[in-house]
Structures are given as structure tokens and as C-alpha cells.
N, C-alpha and C. Protein backbone atom coordinates (compact mmCIF):
# COMPACT_ATOMS: atom_id res chain seq x y z
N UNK A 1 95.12 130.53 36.38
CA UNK A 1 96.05 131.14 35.48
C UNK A 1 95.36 132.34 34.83
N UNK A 2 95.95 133.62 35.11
CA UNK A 2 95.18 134.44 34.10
C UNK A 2 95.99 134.94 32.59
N UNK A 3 95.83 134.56 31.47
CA UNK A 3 96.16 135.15 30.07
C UNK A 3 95.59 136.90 29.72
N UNK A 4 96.36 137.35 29.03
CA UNK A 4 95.83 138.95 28.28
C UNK A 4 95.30 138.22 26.97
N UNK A 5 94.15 138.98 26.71
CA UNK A 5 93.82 138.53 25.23
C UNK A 5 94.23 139.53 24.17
N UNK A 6 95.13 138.73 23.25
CA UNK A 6 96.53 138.95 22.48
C UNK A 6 95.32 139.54 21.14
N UNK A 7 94.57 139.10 20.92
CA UNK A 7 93.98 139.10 19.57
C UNK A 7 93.20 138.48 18.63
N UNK A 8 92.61 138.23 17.92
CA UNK A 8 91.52 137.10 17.38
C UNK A 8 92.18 136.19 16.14
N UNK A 9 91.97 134.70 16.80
CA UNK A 9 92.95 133.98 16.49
C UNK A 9 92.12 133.96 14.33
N UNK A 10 93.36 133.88 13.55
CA UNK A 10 93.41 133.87 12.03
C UNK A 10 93.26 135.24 11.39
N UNK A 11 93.56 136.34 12.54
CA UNK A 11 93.36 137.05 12.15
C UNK A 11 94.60 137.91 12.26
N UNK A 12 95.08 139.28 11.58
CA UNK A 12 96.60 139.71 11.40
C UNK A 12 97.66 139.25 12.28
N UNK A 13 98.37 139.08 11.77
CA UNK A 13 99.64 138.44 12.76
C UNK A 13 99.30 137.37 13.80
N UNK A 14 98.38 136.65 13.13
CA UNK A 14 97.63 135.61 14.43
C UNK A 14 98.69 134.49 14.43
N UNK A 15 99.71 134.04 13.83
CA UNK A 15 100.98 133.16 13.90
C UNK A 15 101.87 133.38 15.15
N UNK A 16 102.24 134.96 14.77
CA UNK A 16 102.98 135.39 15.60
C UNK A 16 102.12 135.48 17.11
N UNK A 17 101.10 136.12 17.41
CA UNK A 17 100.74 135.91 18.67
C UNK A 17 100.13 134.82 18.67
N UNK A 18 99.96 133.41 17.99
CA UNK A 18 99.67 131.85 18.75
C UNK A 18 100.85 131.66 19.33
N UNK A 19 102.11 131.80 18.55
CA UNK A 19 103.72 131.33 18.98
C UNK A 19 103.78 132.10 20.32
N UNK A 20 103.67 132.87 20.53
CA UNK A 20 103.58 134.23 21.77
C UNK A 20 102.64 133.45 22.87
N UNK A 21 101.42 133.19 22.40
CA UNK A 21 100.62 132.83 23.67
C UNK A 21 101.14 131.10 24.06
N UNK A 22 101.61 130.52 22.69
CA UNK A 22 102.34 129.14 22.90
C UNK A 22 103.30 129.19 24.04
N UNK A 23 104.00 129.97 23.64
CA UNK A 23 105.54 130.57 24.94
C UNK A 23 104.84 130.66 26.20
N UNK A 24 104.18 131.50 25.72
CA UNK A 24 103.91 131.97 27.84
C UNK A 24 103.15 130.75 27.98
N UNK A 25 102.51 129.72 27.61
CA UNK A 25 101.97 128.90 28.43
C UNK A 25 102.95 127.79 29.12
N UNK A 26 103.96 127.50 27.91
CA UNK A 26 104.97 126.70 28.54
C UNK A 26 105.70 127.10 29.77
N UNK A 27 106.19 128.69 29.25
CA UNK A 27 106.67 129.23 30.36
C UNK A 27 106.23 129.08 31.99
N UNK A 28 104.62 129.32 32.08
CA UNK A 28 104.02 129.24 33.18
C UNK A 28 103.68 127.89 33.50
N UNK A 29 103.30 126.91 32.71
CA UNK A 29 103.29 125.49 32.92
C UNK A 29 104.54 124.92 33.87
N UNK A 30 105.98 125.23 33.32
CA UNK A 30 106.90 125.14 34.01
C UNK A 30 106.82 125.57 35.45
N UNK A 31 106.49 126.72 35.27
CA UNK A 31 106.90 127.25 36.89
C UNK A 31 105.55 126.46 37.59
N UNK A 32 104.48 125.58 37.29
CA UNK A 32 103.44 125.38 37.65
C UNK A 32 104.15 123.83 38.84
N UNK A 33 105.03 123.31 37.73
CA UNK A 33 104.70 121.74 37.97
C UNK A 33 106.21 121.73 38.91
N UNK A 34 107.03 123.12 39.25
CA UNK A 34 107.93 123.28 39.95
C UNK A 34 109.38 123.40 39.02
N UNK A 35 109.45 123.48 37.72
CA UNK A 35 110.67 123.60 36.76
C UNK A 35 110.97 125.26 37.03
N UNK A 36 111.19 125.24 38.10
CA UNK A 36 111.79 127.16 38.34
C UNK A 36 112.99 127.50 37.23
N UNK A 37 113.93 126.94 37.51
CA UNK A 37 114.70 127.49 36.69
C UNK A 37 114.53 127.62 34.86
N UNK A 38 113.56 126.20 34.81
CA UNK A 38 113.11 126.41 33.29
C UNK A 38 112.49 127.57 32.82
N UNK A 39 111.25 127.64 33.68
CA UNK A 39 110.46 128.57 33.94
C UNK A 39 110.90 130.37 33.62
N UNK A 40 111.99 130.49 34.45
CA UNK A 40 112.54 131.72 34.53
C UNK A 40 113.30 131.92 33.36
N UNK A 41 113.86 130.57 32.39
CA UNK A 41 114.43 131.12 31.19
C UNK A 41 113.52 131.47 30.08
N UNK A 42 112.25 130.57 30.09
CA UNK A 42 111.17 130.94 28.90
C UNK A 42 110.59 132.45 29.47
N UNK A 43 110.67 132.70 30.46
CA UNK A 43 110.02 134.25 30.63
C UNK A 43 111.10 134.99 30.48
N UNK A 44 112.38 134.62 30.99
CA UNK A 44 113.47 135.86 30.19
C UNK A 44 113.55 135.71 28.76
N UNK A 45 113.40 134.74 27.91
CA UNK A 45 113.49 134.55 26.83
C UNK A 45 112.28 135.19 25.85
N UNK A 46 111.37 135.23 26.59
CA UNK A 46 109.97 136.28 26.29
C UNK A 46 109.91 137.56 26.31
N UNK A 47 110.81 137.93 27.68
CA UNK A 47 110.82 139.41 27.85
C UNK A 47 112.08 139.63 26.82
N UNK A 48 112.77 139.03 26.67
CA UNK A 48 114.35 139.65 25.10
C UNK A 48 113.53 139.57 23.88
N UNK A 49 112.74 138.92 23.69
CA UNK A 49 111.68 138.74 22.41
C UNK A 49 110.71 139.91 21.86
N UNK A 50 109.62 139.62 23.12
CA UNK A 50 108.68 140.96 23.06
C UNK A 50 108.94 142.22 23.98
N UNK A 51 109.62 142.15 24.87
CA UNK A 51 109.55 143.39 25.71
C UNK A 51 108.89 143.08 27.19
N UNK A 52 109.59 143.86 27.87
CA UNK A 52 108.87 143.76 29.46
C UNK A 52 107.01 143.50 29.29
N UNK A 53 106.86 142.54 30.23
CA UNK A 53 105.10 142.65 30.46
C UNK A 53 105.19 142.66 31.89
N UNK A 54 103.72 142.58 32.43
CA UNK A 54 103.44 142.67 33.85
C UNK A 54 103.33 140.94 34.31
N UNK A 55 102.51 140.34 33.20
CA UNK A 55 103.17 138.84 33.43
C UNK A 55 104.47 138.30 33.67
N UNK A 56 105.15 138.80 32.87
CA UNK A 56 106.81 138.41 32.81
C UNK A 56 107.18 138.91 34.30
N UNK A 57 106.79 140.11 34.61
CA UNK A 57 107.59 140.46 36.01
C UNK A 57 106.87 139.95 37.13
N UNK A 58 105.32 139.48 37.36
CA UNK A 58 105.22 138.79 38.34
C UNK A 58 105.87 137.53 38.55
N UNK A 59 105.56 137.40 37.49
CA UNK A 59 106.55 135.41 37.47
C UNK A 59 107.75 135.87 37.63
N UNK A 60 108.72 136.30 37.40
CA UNK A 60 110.26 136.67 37.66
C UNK A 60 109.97 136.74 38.77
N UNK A 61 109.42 137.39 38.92
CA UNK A 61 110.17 138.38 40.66
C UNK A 61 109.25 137.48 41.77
N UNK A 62 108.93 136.57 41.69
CA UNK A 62 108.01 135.15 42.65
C UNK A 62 109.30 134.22 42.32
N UNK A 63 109.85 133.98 41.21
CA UNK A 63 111.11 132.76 40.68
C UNK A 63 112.07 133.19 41.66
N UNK A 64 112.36 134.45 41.31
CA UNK A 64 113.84 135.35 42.42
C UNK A 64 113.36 134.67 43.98
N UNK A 65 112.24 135.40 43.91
CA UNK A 65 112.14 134.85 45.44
C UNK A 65 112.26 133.19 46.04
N UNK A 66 112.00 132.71 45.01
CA UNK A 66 111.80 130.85 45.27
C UNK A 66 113.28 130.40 45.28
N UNK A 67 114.02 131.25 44.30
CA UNK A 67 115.55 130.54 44.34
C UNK A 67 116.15 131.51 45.95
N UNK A 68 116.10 132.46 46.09
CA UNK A 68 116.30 132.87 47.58
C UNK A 68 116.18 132.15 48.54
N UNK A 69 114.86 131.62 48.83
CA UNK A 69 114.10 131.18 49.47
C UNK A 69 113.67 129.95 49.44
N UNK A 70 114.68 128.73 48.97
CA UNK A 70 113.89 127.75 48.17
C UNK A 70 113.46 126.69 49.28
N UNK A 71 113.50 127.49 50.80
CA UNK A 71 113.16 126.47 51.94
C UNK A 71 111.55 126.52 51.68
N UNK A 72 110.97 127.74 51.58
CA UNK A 72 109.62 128.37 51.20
C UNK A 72 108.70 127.00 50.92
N UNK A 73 107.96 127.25 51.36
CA UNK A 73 106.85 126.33 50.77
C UNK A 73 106.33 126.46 48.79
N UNK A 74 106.10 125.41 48.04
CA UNK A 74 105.73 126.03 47.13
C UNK A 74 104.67 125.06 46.51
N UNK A 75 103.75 124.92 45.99
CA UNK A 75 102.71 124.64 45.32
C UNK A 75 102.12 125.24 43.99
N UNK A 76 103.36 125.65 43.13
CA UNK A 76 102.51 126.44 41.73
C UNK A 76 101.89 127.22 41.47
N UNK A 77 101.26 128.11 42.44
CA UNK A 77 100.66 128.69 42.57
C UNK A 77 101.18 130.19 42.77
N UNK A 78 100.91 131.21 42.51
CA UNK A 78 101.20 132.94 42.90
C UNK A 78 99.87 133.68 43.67
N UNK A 79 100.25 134.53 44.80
CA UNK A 79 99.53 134.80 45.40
C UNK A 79 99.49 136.18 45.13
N UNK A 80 98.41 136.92 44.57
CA UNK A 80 98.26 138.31 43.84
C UNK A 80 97.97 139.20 44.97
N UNK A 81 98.65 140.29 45.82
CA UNK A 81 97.82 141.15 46.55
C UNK A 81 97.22 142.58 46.47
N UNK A 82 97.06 142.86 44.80
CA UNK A 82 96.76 143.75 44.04
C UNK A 82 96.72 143.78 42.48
N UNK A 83 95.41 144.11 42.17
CA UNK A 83 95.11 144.16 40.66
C UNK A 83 96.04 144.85 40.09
């Protein structure tokens, strides 16, 4: 799993980004253990919150593909083919 580091925790607005880093973990937990559709609402529900990220759109756009595709093999996992 890779996280962005949001900020140093007790320090300004450290509430708001624990609740923030709280979200995306559930979010990705979900899509981990196979809850796609859960999954895809805590990251749309993230991106209406804070704004587009590059997290939010890899996980979306891997979810799109799984509900397309849901013959696909899947194991929790995302396969990155560029930094």
C-alpha cells in the first residue's frame, strides 16, 4: 500500500488530516478484501470532500475496470506500470 505523507501528526489541522488519512485507509482496505463497490464510494466520497488525487484516480479507474470486467482475476492488489 503506498500513503502521501499528509503532515505531522498534533500538529495544524492534524484532526482534519487523521480523519483524511482515516478515510483513505478504509477506502483502500475495502477495495483490498474485494468490497469494490464499497470501495469506489469512500474514494468518490473523498474525491467530493478534498478534491481529485492521483490515489483516488488509480483506485477508480482499476474499480471501473473490475466492474467491466468482473470475470478478471482479482486479488487486492493494483499493478503500477509507471511512477
Amino acid at each position: 500500500m503506498v500513503f502521501e505523507f499528509p503532515g505531522v501528526k498534533g500538529g495544524a489541522g492534524s484532526a482534519d488530516l487523521e480523519a483524511r488519512a482515516d478515510e483513505t485507509r478504509r477506502a483502500a482496505e475495502s477495495f483490498q478484501v474485494g468490497r469494490i463497490e464499497e470501495s469506489r464510494d469512500a474514494w468518490q466520497a473523498l474525491v467530493a470532500k478534498h478534491g481529485d488525487s492521483k490515489l483516488a484516480h488509480i483506485y477508480l479507474a482499476e474499480i471501473e475496470d473490475i466492474l467491466e470486467r468482473p470475470q478478471r482475476p482479482f486479488d487486492g492488489s493494483i499493478a503500477l506500470t509507471a511512477k
